[in-house]
Protein backbone atom coordinates (compact mmCIF):
# COMPACT_ATOMS: atom_id res chain seq x y z
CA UNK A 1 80.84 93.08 145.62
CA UNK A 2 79.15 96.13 144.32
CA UNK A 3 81.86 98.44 146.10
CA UNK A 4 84.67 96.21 143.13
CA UNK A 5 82.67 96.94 140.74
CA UNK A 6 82.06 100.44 141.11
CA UNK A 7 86.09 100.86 141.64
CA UNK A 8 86.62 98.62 138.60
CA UNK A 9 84.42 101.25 136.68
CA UNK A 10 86.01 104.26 137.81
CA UNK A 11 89.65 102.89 136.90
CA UNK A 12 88.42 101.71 133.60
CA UNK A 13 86.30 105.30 133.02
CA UNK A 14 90.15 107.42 134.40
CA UNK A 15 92.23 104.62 132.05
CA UNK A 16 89.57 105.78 129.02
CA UNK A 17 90.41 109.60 129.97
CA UNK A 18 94.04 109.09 130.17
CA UNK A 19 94.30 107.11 126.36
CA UNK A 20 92.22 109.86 125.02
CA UNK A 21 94.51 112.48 126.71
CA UNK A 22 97.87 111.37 125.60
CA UNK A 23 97.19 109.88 122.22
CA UNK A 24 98.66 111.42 118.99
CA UNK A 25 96.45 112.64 117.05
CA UNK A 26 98.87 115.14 115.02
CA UNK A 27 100.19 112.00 112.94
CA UNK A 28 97.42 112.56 110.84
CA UNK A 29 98.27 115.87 109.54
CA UNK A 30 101.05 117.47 108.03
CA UNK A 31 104.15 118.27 110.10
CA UNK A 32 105.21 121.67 109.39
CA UNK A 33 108.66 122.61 111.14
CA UNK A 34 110.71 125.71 111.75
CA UNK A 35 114.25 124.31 111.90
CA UNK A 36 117.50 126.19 112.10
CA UNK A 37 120.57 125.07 109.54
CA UNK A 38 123.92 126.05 110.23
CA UNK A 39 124.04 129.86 109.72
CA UNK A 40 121.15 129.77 112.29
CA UNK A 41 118.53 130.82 110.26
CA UNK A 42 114.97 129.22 110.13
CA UNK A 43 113.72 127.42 107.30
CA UNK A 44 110.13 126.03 106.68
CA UNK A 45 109.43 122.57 105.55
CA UNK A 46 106.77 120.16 105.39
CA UNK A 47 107.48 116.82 106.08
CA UNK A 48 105.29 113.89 106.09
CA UNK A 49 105.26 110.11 105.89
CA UNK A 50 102.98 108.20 103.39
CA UNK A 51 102.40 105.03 101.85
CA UNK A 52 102.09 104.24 98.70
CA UNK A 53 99.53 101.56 96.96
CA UNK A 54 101.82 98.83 97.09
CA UNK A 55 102.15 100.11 101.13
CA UNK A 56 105.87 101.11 100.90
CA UNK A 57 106.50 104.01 103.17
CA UNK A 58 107.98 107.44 102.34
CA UNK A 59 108.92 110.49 103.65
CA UNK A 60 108.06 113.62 102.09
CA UNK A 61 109.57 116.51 102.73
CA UNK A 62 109.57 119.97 100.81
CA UNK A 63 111.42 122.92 101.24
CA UNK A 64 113.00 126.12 99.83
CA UNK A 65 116.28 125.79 98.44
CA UNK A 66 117.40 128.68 100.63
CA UNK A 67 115.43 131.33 103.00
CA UNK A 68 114.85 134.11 100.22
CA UNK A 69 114.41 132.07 97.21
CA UNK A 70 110.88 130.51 96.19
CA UNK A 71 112.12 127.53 94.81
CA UNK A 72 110.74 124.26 96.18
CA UNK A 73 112.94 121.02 96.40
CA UNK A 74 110.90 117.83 97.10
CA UNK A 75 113.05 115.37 99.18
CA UNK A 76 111.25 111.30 98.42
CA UNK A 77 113.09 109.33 101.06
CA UNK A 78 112.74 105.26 101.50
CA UNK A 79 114.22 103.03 103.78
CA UNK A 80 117.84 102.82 103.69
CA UNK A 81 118.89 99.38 102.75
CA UNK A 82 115.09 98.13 101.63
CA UNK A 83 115.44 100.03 98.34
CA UNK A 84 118.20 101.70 95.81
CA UNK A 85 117.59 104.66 93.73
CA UNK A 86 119.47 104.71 90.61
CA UNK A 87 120.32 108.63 89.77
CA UNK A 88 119.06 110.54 87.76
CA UNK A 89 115.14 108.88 87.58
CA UNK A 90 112.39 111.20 87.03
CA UNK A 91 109.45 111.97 88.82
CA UNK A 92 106.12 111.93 87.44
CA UNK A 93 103.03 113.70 89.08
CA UNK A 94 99.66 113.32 87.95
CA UNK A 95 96.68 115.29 88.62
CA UNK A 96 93.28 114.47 86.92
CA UNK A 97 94.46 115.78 83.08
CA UNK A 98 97.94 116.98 84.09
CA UNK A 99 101.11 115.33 84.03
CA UNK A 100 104.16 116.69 84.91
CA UNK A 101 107.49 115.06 84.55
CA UNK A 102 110.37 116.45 87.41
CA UNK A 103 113.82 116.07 87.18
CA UNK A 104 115.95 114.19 89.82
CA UNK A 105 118.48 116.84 90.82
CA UNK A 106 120.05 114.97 93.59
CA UNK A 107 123.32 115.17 92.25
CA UNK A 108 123.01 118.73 92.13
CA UNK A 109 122.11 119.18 96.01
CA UNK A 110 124.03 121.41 98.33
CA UNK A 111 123.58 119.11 100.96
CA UNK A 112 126.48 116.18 100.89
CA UNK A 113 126.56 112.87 98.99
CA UNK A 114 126.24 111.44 102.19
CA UNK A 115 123.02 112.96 103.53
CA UNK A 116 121.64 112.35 100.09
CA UNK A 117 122.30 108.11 100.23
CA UNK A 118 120.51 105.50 97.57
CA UNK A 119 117.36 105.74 99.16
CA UNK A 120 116.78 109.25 98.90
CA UNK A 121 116.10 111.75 95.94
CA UNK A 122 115.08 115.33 95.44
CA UNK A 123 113.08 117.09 92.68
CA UNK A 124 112.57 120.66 91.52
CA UNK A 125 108.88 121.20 92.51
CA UNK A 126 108.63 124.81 92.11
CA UNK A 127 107.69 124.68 88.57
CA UNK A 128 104.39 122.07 89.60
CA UNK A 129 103.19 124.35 92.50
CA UNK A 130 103.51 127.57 90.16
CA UNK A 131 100.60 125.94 88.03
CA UNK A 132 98.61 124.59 90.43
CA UNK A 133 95.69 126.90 91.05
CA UNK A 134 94.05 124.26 93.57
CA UNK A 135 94.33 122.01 96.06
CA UNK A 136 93.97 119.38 93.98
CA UNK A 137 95.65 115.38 95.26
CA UNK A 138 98.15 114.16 93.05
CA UNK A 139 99.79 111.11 92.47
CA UNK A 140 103.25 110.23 92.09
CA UNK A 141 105.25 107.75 90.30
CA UNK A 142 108.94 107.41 90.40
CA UNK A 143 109.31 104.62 87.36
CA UNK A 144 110.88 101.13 89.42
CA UNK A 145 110.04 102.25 92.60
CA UNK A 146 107.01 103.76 93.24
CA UNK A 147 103.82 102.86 91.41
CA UNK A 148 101.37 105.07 92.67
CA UNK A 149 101.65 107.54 96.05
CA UNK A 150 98.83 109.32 96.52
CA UNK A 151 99.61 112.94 97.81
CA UNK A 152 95.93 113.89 99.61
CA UNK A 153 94.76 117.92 99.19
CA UNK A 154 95.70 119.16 102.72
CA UNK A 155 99.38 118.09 101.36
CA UNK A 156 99.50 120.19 98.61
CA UNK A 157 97.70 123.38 100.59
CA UNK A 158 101.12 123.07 102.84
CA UNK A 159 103.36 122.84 99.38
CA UNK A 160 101.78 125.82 98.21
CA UNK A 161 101.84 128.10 101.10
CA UNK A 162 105.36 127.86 101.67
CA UNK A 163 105.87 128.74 97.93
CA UNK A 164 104.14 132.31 99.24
């Protein structure tokens, strides 16, 4: 009897060490790519999925507009079919005192109508991360949609170093 139990304990104590082994603990943090378009160059982007207060999901993602400009473009995407974004609707960001309101440029995107569908729409963010002299959270509200998404600091320290 004591011989099971000790065997029971050592593949409990090997089942532990294998959980904490393979689990993912990246999904906590900020996924910053490399990715290659299709003149094979590499672009840098943050991407990152959040929930708002009313615990809709979103994806995040910023990058530059191309590889040698500075310009941000902030990509909100929702689940297709859960949601429909009427173009053009405006983003506002707040941050303690400071409200900023971005345009939707969606319709001006280089990327396809199709890649850009209803659920998805992109912002000019360049503007917001040029005045931001900390990694302060913000808080975003796109008017119909999203009430309140909470962007945490470590978010906006990835924004703002791919603006450098």
């Amino acid at each position: 009897m004591e011989g099971f139990r000790n065997l029971f304990r050592l593949i409990i104590f090997l089942l532990l060490i294998f959980c904490c082994l393979f689990s993912s603990v990246n999904e906590i943090y900020a996924d910053s790519k490399v990715n290659l378009n299709d003149q094979k160059k590499e672009i840098k982007r943050s991407l990152e999925s959040l929930k708002d207060l009313d615990y809709q999901t979103w994806q995040i993602i910023v990058y530059p507009s191309s590889k040698d400009s500075k310009k941000l473009i902030l990509r909100i995407v929702g689940y297709p079919g859960s949601l429909r974004i009427d173009h053009p609707t405006d983003l506002i960001v707040n941050s303690g005192r400071k409200t900023w309101d971005l345009k939707d440029i969606s319709k001006n995107s280089k990327f396809k109508v199709e890649t850009l569908n209803d659920s998805a729409a992109e912002f000019d963010l360049s503007n917001l991360i040029a005045q931001l002299d900390k990694n302060r959270p913000l808080r975003l509200k796109l008017p119909g949609l999203i009430n309140d998404l909470p962007i945490p600091p470590y978010l906006v320290s990835e924004w703002r170093s791919l603006a450098e």
